[in-house]
Protein backbone atom coordinates (compact mmCIF):
# COMPACT_ATOMS: atom_id res chain seq x y z
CA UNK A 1 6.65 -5.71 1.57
CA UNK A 2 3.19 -5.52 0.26
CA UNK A 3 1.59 -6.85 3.86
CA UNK A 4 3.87 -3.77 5.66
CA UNK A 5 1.92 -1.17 3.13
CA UNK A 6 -1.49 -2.44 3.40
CA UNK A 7 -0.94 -2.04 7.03
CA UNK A 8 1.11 1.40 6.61
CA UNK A 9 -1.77 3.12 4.43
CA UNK A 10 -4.83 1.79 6.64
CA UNK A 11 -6.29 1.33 9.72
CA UNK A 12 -8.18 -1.51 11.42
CA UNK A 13 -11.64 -0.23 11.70
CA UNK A 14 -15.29 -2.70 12.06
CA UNK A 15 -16.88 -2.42 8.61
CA UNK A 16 -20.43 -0.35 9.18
CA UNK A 17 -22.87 -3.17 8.56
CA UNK A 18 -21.28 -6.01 9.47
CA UNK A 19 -18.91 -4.98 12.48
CA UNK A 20 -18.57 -8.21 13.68
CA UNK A 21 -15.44 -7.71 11.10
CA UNK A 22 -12.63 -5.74 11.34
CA UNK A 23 -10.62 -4.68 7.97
CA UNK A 24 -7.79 -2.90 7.57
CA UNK A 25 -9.60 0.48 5.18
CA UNK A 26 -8.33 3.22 3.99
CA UNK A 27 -9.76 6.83 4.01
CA UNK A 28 -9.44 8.41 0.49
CA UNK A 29 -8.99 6.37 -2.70
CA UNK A 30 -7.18 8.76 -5.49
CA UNK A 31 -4.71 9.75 -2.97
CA UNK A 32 -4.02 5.55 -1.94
CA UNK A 33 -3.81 4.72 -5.54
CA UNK A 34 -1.07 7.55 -6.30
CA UNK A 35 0.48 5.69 -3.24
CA UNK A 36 0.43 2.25 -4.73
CA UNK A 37 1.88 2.73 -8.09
CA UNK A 38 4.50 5.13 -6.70
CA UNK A 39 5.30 2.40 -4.05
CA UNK A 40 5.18 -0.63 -6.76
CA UNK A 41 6.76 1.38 -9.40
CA UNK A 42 4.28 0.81 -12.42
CA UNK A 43 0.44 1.35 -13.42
CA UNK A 44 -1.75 -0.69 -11.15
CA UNK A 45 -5.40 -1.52 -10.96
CA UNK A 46 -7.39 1.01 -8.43
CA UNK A 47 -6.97 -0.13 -4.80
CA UNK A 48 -10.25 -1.95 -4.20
CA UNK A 49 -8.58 -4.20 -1.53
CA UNK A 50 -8.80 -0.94 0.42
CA UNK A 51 -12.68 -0.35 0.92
CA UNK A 52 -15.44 -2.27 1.85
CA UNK A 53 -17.64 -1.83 -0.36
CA UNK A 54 -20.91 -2.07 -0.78
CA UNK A 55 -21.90 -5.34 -2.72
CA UNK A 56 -19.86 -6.56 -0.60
CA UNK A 57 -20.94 -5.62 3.02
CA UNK A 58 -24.65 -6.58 1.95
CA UNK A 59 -23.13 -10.00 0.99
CA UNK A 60 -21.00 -10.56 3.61
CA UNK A 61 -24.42 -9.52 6.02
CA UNK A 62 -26.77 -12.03 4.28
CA UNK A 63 -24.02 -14.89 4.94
CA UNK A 64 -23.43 -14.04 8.59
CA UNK A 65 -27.69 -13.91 9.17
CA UNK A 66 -27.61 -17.07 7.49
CA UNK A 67 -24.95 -19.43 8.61
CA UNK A 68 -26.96 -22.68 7.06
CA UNK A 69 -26.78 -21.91 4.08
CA UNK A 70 -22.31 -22.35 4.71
CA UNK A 71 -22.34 -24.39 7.50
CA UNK A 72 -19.57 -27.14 7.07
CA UNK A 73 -19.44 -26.27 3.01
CA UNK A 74 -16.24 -25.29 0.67
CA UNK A 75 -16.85 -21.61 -0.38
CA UNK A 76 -15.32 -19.74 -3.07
CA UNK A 77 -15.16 -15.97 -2.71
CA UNK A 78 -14.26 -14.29 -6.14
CA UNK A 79 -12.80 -10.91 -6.62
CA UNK A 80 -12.42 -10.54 -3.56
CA UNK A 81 -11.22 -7.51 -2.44
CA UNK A 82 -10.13 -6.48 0.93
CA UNK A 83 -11.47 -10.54 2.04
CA UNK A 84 -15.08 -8.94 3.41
CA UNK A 85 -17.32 -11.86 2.34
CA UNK A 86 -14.69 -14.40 2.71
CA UNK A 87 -14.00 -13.72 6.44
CA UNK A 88 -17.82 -13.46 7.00
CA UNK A 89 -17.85 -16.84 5.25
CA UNK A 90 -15.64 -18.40 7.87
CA UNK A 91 -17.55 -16.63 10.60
CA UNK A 92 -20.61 -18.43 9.38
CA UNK A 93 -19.53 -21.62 9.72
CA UNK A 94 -18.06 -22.72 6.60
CA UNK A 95 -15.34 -25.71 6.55
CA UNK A 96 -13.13 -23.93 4.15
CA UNK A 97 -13.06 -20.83 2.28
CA UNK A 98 -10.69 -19.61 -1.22
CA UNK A 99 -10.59 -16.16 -1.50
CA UNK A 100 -9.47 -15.09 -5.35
CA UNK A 101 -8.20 -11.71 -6.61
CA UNK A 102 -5.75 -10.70 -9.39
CA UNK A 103 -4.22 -7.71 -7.13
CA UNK A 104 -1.42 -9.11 -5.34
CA UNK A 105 -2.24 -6.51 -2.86
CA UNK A 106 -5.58 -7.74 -2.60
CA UNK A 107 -3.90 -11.11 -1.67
CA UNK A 108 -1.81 -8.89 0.88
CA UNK A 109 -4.53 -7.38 2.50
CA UNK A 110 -6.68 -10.45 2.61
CA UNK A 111 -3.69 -12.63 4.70
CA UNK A 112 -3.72 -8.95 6.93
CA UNK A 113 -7.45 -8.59 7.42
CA UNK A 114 -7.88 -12.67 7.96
CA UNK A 115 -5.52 -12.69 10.67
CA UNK A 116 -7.21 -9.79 12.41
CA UNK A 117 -10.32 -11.35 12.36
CA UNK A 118 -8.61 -14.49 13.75
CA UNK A 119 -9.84 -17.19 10.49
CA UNK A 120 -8.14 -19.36 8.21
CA UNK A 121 -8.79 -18.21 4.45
CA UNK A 122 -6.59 -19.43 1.42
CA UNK A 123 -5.59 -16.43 -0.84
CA UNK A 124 -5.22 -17.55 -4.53
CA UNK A 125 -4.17 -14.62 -7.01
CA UNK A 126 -5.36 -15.69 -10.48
CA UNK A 127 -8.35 -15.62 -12.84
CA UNK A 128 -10.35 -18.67 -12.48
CA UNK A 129 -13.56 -16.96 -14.17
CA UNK A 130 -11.99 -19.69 -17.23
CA UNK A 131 -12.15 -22.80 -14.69
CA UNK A 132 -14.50 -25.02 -14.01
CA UNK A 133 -16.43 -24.30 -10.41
CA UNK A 134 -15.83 -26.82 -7.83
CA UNK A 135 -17.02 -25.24 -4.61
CA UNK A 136 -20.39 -26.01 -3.03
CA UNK A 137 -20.92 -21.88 -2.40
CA UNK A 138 -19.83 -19.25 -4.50
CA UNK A 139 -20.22 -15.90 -3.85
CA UNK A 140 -19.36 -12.66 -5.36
CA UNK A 141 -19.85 -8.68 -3.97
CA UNK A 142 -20.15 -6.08 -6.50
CA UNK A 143 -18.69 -7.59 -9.77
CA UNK A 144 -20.86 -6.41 -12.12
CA UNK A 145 -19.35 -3.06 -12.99
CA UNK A 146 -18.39 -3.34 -16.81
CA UNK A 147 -19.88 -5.33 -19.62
CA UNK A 148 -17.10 -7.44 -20.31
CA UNK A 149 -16.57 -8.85 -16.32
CA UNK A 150 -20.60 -8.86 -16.36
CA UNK A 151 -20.11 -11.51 -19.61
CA UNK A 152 -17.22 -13.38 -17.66
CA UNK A 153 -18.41 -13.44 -14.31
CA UNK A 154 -22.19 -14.30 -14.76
CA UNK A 155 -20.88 -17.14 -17.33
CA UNK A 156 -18.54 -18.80 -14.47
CA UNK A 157 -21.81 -18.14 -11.76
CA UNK A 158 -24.14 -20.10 -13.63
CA UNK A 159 -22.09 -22.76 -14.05
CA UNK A 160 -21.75 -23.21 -10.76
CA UNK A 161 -24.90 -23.02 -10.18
CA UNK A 162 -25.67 -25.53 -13.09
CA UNK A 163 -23.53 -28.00 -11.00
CA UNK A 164 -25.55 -27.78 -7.98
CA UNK A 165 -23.69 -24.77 -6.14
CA UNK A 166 -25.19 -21.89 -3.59
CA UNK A 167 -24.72 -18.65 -5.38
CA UNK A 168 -24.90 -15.67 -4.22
CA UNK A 169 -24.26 -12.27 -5.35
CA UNK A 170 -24.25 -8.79 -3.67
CA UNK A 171 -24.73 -5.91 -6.06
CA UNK A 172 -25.36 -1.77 -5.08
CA UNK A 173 -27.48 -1.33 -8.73
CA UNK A 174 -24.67 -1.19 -10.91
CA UNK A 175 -25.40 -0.82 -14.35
CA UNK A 176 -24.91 -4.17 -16.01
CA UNK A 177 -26.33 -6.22 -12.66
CA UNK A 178 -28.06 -9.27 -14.99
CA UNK A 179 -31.49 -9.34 -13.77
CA UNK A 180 -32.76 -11.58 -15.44
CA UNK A 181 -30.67 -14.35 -14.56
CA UNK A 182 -31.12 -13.78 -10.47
CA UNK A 183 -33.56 -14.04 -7.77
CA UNK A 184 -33.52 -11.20 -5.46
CA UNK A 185 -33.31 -12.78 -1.63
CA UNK A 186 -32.07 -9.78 0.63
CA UNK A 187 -32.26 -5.59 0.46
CA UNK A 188 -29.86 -3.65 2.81
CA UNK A 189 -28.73 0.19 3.10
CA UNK A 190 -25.63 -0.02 3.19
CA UNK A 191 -23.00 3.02 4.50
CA UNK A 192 -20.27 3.67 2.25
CA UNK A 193 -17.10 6.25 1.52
CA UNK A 194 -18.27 9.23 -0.48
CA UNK A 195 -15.09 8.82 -2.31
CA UNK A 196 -16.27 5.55 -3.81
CA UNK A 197 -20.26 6.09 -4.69
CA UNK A 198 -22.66 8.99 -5.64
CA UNK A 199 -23.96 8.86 -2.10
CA UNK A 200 -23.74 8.09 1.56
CA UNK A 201 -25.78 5.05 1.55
CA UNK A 202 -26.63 2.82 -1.16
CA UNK A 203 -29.62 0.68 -1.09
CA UNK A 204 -27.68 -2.73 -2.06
CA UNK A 205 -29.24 -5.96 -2.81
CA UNK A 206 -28.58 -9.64 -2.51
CA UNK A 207 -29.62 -12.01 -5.56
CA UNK A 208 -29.01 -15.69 -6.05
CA UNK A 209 -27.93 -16.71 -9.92
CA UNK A 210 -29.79 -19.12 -11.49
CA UNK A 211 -28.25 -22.01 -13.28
């Protein structure tokens, strides 16, 4: 049921800086999310499986430009949305690839938008942010949008990277990005929805996390 309306309430379109992948996207947000808890019958979290968004599609852009830094690794993809970065992973050259969300519609339209791109990508549903990281690459797109996730996420991040892990982190300048814990490698404007942002294009950047 879930896979029939993520493909019922999108359409498979190339994502605007990185069309080498195709994602099933939707047009308008408010109107999708009315949708989904109407469909589901209960309060759901906003349909960010839906959009590609911008932390993400500079991610997802630095990996494919640099396949080395992948190339025959295990990567972790965390909140990951529509499966973006995790797709682009696997395009990249990477061995294996987990893709992690807590929607189960984001694991929906992750198995949908993997098969379209024609790559193998395990969908976990979950919070790991408590675990400890095992993957040799972990990325994350635009995760920093609320203190508390900011405190979770850039917690589980360092660990990784304490442990030896690639980390990498797309982020459009949202308001709790930590600074001073990353290394800027990458600058991109990105197009994006004028449902989700404040503008057309949002200059987006690409940071590794330091352990």
């Amino acid at each position: 049921m879930s896979a029939q309306f993520v493909l019922a309430n999108t359409r498979l379109s190339p994502v605007p800086l990185t069309p080498e992948v195709h994602l099933h996207l939707a047009d308008e947000a408010i109107e999708l999310w009315e949708r989904t808890e109407s469909d589901q019958g209960g309060q759901l979290p906003p349909p960010f499986w839906a959009f590609a968004w911008a932390g993400g599609q500079a991610l997802a852009r630095y990996v494919l430009d640099h396949p080395a830094l992948l190339a025959g690794r295990d990567v972790l993809d965390l909140a990951a949305g529509s499966g973006l970065v995790a797709i682009a992973a696997m395009k990249a050259g990477a061995a294996r690839v987990t893709a992690v969300e807590i929607d189960p519609l984001a694991i929906a339209a992750i198995d949908v938008n993997t098969q379209a791109n024609d790559v193998a990508v395990t969908a976990l549903l979950g919070d790991v942010l408590e675990q400890e990281p095992d993957a040799g690459v972990v990325l994350a797109g635009d995760v920093f949008y609320s203190r508390e996730m900011t405190r979770r996420m850039l917690a589980y991040l360092r660990r990784a990277a304490g442990k030896g892990a690639t980390v990498l982190v797309g982020d459009p300048g949202r308001a709790y990005l930590p600074k001073d814990h990353l290394t800027l490698l990458a600058e991109y404007e990105v197009p994006v929805p004028r449902t989700l942002e404040d503008a057309p294009v949002k200059r987006t950047t690409v940071w590794a996390v330091n352990p």
